[in-house]
C-alpha atoms as a PDB file:
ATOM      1  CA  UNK A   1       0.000   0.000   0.000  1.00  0.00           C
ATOM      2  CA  UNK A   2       1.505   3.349  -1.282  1.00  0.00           C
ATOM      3  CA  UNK A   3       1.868   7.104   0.559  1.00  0.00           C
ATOM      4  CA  UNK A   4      -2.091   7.837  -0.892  1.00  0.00           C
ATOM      5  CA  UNK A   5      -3.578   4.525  -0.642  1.00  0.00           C
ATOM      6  CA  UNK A   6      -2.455   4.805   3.326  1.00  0.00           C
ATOM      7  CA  UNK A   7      -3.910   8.604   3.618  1.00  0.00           C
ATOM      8  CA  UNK A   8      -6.905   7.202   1.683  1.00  0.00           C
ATOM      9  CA  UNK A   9      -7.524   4.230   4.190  1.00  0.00           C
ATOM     10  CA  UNK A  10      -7.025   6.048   6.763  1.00  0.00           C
ATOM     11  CA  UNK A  11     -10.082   8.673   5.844  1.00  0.00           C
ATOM     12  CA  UNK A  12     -12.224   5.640   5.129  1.00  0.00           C
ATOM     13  CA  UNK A  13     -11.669   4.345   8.635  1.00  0.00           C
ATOM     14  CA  UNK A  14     -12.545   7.327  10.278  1.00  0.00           C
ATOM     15  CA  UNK A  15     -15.516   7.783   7.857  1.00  0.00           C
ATOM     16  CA  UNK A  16     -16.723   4.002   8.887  1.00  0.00           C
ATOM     17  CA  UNK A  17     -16.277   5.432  12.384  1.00  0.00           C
ATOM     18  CA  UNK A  18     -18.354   8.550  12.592  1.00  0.00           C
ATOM     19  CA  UNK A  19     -21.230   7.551  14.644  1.00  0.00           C
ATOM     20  CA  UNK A  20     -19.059   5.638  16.874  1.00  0.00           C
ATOM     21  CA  UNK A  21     -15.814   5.382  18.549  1.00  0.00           C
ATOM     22  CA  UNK A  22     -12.552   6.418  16.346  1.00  0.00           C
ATOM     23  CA  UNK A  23      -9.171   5.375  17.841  1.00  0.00           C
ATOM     24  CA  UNK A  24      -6.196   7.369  16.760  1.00  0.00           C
ATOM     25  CA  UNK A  25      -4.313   4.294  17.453  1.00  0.00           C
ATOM     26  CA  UNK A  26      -6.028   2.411  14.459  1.00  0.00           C
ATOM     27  CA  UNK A  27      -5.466   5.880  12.135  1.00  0.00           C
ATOM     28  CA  UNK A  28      -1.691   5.702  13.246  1.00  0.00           C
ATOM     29  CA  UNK A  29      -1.560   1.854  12.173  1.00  0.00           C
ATOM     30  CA  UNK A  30      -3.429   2.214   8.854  1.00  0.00           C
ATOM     31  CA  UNK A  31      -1.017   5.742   8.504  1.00  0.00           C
ATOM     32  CA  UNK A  32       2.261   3.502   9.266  1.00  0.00           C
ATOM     33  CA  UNK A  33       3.128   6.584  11.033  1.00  0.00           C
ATOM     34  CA  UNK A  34       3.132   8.067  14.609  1.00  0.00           C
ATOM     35  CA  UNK A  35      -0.387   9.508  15.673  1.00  0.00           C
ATOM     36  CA  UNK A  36       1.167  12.746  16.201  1.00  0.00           C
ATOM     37  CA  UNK A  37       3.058  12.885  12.722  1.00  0.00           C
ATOM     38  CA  UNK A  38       0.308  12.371  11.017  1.00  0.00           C
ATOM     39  CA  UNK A  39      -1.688  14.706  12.457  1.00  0.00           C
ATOM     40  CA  UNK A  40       1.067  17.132  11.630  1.00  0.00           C
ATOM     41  CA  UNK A  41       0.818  15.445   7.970  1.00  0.00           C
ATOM     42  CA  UNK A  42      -3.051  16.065   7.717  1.00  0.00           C
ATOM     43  CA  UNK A  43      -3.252  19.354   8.902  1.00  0.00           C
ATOM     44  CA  UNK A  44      -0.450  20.407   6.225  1.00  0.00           C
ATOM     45  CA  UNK A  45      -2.397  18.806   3.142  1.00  0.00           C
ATOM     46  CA  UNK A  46      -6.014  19.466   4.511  1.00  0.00           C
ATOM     47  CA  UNK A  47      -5.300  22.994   6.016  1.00  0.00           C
ATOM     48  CA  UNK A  48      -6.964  21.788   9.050  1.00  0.00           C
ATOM     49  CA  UNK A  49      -6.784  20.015  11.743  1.00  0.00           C
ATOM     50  CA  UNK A  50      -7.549  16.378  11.948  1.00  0.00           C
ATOM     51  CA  UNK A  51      -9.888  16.671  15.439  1.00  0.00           C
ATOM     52  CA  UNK A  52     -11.286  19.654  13.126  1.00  0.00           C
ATOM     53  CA  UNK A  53     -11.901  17.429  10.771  1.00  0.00           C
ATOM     54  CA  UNK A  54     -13.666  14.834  12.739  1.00  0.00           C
ATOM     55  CA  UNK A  55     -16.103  17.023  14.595  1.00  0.00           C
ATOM     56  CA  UNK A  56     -16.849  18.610  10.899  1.00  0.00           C
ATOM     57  CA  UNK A  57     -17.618  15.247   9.371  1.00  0.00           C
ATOM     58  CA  UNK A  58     -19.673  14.281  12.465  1.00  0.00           C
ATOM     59  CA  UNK A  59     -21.465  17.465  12.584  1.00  0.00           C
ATOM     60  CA  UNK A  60     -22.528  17.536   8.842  1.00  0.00           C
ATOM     61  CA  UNK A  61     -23.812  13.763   9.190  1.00  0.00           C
ATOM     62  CA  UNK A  62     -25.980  14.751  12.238  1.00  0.00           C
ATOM     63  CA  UNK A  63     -28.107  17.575  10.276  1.00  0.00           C
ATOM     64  CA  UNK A  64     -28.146  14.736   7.793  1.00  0.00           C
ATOM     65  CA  UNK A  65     -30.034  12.480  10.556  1.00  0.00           C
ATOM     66  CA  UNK A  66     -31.735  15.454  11.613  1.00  0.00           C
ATOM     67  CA  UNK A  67     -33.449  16.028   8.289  1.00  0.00           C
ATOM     68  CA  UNK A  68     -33.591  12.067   7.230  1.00  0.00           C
ATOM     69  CA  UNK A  69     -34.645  10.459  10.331  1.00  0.00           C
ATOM     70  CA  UNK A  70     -36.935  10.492  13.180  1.00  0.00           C
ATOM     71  CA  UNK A  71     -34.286   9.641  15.722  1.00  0.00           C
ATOM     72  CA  UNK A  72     -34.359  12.069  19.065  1.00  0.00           C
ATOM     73  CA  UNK A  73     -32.044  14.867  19.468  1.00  0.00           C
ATOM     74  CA  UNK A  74     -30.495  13.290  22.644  1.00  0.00           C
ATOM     75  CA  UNK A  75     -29.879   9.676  20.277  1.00  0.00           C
ATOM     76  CA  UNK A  76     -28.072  11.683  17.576  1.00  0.00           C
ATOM     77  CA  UNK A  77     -25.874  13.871  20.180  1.00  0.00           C
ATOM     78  CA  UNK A  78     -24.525  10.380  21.454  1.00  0.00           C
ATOM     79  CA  UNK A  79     -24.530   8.886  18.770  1.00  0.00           C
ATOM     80  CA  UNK A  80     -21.594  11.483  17.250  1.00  0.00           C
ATOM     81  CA  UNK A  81     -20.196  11.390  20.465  1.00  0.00           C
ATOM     82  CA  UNK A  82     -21.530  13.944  22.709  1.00  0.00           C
ATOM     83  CA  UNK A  83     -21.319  13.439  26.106  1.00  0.00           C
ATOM     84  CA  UNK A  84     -25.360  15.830  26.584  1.00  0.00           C
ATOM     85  CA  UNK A  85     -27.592  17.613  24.316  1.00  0.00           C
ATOM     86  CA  UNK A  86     -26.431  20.567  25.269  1.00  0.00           C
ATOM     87  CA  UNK A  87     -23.011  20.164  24.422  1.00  0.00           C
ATOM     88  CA  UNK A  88     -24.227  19.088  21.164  1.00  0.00           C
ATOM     89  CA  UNK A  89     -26.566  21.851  20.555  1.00  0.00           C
ATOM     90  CA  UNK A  90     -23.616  23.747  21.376  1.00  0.00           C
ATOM     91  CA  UNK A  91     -21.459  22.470  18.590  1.00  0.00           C
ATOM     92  CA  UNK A  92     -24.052  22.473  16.396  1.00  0.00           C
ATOM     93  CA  UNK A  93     -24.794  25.679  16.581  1.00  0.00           C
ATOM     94  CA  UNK A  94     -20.965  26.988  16.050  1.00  0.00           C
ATOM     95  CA  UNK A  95     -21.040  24.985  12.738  1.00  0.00           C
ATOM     96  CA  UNK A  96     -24.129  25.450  11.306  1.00  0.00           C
ATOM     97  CA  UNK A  97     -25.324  28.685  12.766  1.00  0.00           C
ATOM     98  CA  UNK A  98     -28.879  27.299  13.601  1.00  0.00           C
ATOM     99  CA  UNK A  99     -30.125  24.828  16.455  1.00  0.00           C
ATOM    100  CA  UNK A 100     -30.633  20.666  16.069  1.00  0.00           C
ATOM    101  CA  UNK A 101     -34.622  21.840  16.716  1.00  0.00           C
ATOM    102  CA  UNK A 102     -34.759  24.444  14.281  1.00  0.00           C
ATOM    103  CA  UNK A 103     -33.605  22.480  11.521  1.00  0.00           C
ATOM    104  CA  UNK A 104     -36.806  20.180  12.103  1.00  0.00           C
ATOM    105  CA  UNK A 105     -39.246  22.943  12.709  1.00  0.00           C
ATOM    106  CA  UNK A 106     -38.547  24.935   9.690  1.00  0.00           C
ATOM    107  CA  UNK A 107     -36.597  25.714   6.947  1.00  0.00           C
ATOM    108  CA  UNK A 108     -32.797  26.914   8.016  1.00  0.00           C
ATOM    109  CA  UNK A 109     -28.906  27.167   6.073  1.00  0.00           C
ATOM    110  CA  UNK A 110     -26.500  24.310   6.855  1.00  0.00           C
ATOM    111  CA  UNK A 111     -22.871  23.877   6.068  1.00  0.00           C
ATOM    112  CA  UNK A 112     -21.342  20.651   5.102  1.00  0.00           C
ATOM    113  CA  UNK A 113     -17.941  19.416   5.381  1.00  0.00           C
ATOM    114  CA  UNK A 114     -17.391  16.928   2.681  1.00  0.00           C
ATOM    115  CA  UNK A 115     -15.456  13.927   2.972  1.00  0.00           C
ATOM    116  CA  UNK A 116     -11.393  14.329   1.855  1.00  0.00           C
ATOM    117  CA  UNK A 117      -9.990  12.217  -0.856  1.00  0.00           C
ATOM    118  CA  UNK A 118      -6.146  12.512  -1.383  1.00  0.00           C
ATOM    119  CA  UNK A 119      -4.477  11.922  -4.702  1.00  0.00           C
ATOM    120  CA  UNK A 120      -1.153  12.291  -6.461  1.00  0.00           C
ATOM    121  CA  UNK A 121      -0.387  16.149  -7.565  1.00  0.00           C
ATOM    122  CA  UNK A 122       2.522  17.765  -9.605  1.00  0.00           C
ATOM    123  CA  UNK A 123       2.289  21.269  -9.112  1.00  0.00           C
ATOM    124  CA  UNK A 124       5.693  22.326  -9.688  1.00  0.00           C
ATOM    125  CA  UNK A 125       5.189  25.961  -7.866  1.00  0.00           C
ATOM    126  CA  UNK A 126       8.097  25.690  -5.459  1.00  0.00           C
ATOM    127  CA  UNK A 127      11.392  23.600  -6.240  1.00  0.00           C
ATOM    128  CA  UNK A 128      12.781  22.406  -2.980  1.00  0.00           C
ATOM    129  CA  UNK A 129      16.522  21.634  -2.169  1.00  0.00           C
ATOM    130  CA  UNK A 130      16.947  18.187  -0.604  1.00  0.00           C
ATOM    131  CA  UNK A 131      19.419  15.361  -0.570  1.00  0.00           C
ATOM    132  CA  UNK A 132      18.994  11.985   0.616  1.00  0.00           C
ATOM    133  CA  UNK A 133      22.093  10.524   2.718  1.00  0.00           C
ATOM    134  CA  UNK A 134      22.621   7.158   4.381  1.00  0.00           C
ATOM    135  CA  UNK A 135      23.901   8.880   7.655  1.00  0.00           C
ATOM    136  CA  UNK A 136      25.530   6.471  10.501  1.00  0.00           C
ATOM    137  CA  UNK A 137      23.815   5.884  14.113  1.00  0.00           C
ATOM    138  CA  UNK A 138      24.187   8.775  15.912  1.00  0.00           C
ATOM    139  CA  UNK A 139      23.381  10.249  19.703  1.00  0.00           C
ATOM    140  CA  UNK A 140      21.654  13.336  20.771  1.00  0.00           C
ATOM    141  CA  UNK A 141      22.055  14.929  24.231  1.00  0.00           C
ATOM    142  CA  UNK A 142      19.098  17.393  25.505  1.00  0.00           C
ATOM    143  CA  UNK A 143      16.202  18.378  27.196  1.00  0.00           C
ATOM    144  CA  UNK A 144      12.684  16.104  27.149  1.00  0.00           C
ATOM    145  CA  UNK A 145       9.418  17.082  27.940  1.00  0.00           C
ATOM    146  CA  UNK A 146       6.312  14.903  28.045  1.00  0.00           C
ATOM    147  CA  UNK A 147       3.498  16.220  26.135  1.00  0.00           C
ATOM    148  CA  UNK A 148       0.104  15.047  25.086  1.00  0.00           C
ATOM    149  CA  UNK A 149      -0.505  14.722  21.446  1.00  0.00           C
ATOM    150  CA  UNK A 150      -3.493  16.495  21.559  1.00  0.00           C
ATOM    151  CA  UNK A 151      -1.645  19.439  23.297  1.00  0.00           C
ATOM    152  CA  UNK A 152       1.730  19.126  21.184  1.00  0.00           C
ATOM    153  CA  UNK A 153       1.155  22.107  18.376  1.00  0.00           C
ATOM    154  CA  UNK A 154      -0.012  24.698  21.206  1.00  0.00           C
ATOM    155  CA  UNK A 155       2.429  23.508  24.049  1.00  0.00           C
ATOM    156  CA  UNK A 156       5.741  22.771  22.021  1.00  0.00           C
ATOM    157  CA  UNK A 157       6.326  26.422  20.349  1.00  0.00           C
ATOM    158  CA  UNK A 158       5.964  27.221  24.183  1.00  0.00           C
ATOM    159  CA  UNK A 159       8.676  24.828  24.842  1.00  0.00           C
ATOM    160  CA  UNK A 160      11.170  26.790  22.401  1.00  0.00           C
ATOM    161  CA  UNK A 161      10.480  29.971  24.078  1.00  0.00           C
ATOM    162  CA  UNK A 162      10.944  28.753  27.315  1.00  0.00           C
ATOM    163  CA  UNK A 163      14.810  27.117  25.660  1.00  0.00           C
ATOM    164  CA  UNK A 164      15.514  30.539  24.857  1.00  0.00           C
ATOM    165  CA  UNK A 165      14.460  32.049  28.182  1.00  0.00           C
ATOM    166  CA  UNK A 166      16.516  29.624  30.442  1.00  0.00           C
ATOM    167  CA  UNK A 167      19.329  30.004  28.403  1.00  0.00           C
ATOM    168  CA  UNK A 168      19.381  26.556  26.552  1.00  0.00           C
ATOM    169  CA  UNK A 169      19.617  27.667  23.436  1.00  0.00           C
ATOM    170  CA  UNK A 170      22.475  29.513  23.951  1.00  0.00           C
ATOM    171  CA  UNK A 171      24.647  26.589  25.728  1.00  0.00           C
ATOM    172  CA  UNK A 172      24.075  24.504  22.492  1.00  0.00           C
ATOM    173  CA  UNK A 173      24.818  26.701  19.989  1.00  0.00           C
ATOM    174  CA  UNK A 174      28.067  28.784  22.045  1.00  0.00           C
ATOM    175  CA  UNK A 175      29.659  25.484  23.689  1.00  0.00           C
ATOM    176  CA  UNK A 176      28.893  22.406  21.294  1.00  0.00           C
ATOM    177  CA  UNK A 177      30.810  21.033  18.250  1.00  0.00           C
ATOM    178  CA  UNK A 178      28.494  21.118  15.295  1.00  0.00           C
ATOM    179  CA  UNK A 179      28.011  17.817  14.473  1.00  0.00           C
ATOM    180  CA  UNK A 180      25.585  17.051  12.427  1.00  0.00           C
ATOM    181  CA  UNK A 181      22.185  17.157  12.259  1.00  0.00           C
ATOM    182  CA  UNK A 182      23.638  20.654  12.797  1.00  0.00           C
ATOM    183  CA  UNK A 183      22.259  23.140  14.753  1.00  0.00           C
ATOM    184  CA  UNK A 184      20.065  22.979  17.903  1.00  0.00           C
ATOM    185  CA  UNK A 185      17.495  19.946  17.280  1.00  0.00           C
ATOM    186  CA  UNK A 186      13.328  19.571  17.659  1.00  0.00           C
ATOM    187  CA  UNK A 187      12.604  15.882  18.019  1.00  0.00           C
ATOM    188  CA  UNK A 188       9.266  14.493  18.435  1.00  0.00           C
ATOM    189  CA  UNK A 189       9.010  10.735  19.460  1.00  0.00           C
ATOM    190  CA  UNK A 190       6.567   8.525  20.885  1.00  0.00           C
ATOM    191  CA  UNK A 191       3.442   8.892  20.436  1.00  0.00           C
ATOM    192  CA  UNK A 192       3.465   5.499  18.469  1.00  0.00           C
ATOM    193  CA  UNK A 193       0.893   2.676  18.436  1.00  0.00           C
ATOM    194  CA  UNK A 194      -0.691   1.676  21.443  1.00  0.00           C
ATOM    195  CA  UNK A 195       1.203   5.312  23.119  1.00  0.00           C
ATOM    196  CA  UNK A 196      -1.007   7.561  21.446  1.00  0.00           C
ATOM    197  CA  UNK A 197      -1.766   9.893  24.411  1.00  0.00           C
ATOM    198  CA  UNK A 198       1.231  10.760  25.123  1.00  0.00           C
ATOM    199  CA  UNK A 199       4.511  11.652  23.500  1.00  0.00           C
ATOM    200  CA  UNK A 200       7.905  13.219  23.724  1.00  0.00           C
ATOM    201  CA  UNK A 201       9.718  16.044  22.343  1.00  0.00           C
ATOM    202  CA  UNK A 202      13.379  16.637  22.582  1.00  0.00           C
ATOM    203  CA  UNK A 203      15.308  20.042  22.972  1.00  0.00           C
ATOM    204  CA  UNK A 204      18.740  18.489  21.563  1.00  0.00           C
ATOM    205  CA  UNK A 205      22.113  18.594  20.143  1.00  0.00           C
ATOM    206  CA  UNK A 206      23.275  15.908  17.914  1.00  0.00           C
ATOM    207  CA  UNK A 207      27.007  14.714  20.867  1.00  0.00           C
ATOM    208  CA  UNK A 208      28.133  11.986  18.673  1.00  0.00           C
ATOM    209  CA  UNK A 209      27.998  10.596  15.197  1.00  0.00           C
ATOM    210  CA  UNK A 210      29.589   6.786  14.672  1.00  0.00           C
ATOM    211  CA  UNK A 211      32.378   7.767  12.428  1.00  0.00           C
ATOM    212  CA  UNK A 212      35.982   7.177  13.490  1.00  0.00           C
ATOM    213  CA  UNK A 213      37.478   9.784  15.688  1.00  0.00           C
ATOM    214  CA  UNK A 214      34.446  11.391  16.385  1.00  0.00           C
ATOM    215  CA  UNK A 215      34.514  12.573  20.202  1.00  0.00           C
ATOM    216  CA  UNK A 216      31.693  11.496  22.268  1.00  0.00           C
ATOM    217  CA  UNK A 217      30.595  14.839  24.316  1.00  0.00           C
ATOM    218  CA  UNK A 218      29.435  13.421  27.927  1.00  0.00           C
ATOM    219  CA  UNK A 219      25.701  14.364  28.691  1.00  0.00           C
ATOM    220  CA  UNK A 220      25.330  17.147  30.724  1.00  0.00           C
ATOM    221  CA  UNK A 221      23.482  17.165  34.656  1.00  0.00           C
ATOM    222  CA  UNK A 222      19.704  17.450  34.003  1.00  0.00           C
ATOM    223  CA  UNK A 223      19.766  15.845  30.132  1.00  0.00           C
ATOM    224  CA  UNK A 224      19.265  12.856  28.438  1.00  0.00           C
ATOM    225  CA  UNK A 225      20.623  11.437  25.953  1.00  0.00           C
ATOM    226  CA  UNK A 226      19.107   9.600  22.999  1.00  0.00           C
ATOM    227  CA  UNK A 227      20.243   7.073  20.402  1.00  0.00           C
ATOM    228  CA  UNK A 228      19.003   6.594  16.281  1.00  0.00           C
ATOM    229  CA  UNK A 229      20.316   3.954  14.287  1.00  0.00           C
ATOM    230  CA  UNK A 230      22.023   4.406  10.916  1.00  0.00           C
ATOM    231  CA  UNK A 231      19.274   5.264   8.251  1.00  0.00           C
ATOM    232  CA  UNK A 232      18.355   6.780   5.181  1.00  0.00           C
ATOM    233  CA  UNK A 233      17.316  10.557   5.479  1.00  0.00           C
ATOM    234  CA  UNK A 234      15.676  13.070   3.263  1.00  0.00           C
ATOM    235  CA  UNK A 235      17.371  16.022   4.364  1.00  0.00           C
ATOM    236  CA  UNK A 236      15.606  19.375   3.029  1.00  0.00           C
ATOM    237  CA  UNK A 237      16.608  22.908   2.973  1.00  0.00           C
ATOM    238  CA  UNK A 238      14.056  25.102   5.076  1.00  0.00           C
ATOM    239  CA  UNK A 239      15.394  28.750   5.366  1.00  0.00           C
ATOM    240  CA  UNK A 240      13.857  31.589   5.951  1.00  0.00           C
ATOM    241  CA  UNK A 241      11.284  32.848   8.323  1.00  0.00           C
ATOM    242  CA  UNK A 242       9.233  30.991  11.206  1.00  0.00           C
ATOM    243  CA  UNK A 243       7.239  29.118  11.560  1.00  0.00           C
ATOM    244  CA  UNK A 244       6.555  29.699   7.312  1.00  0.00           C
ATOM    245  CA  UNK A 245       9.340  28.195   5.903  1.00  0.00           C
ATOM    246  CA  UNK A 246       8.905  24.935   7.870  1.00  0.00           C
ATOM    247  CA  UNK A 247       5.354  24.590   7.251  1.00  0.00           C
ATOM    248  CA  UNK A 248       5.868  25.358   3.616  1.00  0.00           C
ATOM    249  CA  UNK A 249       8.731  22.121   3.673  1.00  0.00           C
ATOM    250  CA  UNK A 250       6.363  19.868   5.304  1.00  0.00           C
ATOM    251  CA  UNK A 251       3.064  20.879   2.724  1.00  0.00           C
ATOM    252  CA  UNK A 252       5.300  20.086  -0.056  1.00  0.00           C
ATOM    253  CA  UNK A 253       6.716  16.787   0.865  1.00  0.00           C
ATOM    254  CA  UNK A 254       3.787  15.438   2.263  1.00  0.00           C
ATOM    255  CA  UNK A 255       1.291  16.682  -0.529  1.00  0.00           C
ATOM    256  CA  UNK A 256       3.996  16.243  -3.856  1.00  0.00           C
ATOM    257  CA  UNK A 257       7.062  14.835  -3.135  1.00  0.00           C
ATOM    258  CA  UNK A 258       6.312  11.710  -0.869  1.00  0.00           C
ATOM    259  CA  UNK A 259       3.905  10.634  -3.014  1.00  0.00           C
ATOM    260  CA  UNK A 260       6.075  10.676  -6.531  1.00  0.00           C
ATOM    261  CA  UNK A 261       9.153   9.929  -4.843  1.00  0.00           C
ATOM    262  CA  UNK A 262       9.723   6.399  -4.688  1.00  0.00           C
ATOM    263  CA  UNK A 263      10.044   6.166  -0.617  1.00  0.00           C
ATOM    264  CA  UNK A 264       8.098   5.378   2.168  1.00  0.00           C
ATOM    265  CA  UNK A 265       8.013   6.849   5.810  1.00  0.00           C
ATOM    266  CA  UNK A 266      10.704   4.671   8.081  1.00  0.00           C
ATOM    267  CA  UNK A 267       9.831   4.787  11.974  1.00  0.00           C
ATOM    268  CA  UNK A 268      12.098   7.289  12.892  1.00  0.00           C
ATOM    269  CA  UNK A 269      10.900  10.707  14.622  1.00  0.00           C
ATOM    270  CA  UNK A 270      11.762  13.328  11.946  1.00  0.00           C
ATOM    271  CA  UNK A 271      13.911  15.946  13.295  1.00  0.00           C
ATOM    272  CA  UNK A 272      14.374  19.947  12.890  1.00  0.00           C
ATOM    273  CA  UNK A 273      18.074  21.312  12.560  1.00  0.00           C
ATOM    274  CA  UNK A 274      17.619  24.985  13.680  1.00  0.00           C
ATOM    275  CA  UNK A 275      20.544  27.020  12.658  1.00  0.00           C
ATOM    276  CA  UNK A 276      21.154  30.698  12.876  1.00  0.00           C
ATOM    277  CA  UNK A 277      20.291  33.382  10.279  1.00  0.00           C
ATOM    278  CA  UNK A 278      17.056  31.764   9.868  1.00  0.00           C
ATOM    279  CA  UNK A 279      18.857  28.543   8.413  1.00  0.00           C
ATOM    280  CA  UNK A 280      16.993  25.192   8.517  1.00  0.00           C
ATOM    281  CA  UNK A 281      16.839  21.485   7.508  1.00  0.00           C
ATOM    282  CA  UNK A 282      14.265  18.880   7.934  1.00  0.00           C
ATOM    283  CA  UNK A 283      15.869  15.558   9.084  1.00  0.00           C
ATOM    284  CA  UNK A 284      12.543  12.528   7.626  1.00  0.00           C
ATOM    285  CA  UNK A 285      13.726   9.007   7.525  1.00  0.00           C
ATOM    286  CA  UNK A 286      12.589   6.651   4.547  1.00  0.00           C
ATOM    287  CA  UNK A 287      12.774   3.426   3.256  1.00  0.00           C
ATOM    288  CA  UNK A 288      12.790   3.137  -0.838  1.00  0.00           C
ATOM    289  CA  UNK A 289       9.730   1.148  -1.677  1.00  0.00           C
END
C-alpha cells in the first residue's frame, strides 16, 4: 500500500467510524506513522486540523439524521459522540449557525464538510533543495518534555520559548561542536501505536555521530541522551522565516514529493536542525519502496 492509498484508508476508517468510537491508534496503524506525525501530515495537506476534521464530518452527518430520520435529538448527540444535548446543541450551533430543533421545525442554512480524498499532484510551484544521505547511528544529548498529542502544536512552540528564556539555546549553539544534524534539534518521538496519548519532544544537540574519531561529548546534569540507528534521510533545505518556511517544507513533501518519490516513511521521529540566520533542515527518515 503506497503514501495515498495509506492517507486514503485512513479517511475511510474514520468515515466508517463517525457515529461511533474512532481510535487514533487504528489511524496511526493504517497511517504507518506516529499519531502525532500524522496529524502534523493532515493538517499540512487538509489545512486543518484532523480533530477539526472529525467534529466537521460528524457534525454535517448529524443535520443529515436530523433532516432524514426520526431519531431524538439526545440519540443523535450520542450517537456522534456527545457526552449531553447541550453540548451538542452547542457544537451544532458553532457549525451550522442554527439549532438541532430548528432544523426540524422549519426551513434553516447548513454547512457541510465533505469527505477528503487525497491523490497524487505535480504542481511544480516551489522547487525544494533536498538530498537523501545514508547517515551512521548517531546520539543526541538534551532536554525532554512529556506532552500530550493532543496538546503538542499549542504547548511545544511554548517549549522553544521557554529554551531561549533559560538560556538553553544559547549553551548549544556557544559550547557544542556542530556535528551534524547541525544546529540545535526539535525531536518528536513517541506517540506510536498503542502510546497515542502521550509523547515526547526533545530540545537536543546531535554529541556523537559513529564515524571514526568522532569525540563522544558526555551528557550534561539534568539531560538525556538519545540514540538513532544508521538510516536513510531526506534532508531538506528550510530557510527563511518561522514558523513559514517549515510549514511550507512539510506541505510540499507530504502533498507532492512523498507521493512521486519512490520512498516510504521509516519509523524514525523526523527531526528539525535549527541554525542561525534563519537557516533550517528537515531531518525525515525513509525506506525506498
Amino acid at each position: 500500500m503506497d503514501w495515498v492509498e495509506r492517507l486514503n484508508e485512513s479517511i475511510n476508517y474514520i468515515e466508517r467510524n463517525l457515529a461511533g468510537e474512532i481510535s487514533y491508534e487504528t489511524i496511526s496503524k493504517i497511517a504507518g506513522c506516529s499519531i502525532y506525525n500524522f496529524q502534523r501530515m493532515f493538517s499540512y495537506i487538509a489545512d486543518k486540523p484532523l480533530s477539526e476534521y472529525i467534529r466537521s464530518r460528524r457534525l454535517t452527518m448529524a443535520a443529515f439524521d436530523l433532516l432524514n430520520s426520526t431519531e431524538r435529538i439526545i440519540d443523535i448527540s450520542l450517537k456522534y459522540g456527545y457526552e449531553s444535548q447541550d453540548s451538542f446543541t452547542r457544537a451544532f450551533k458553532n457549525f451550522h449557525g442554527a439549532l438541532p430543533s430548528s432544523v426540524r421545525n422549519g426551513t434553516v442554512q447548513l454547512k457541510s464538510c465533505p469527505k477528503l480524498s487525497f491523490q497524487i499532484t505535480i504542481k511544480g510551484e516551489n522547487h525544494m533543495n533536498y538530498q537523501i544521505e545514508q547517515w551512521p547511528a548517531f546520539r543526541v544529548m538534551g532536554v525532554s518534555h512529556k506532552v500530550k498529542t493532543s496538546t503538542a502544536f499549542e504547548v511545544i512552540p511554548q517549549i522553544w520559548e521557554n529554551s531561549w528564556k533559560d538560556g538553553t539555546m544559547k549553551m548549544f549553539f556557544e559550547k557544542f561542536p556542530d556535528y551534524r544534524p547541525s544546529g540545535v534539534l526539535g525531536i518528536a518521538q513517541g506517540g506510536q501505536w498503542g502510546e497515542e496519548e502521550e509523547m515526547e519532544y526533545i530540545v537536543a544537540v546531535t554529541n556523537h555521530v559513529d564515524v571514526p574519531d568522532c569525540k563522544h561529548v558526555p551528557v550534561l546534569e539534568g539531560m538525556k541522551e538519545f540514540s538513532y540507528p544508521a538510516a536513510t534521510w531526506a534532508i531538506f533545505e528550510a530557510n527563511g522565516e518561522l514558523p513559514e518556511a517549515t510549514q511550507r517544507v512539510y506541505k510540499q513533501f507530504y502533498g507532492e514529493w512523498l507521493p512521486n518519490s519512490g520512498y516510504e516513511l521509516d519509523d524514525l521521529p523526523v527531526i528539525e536542525c535549527y541554525m542561525q540566520e534563519n537557516h533550517q533542515e528537515i531531518w525525515i527518515a525513509v525506506i525506498k519502496k
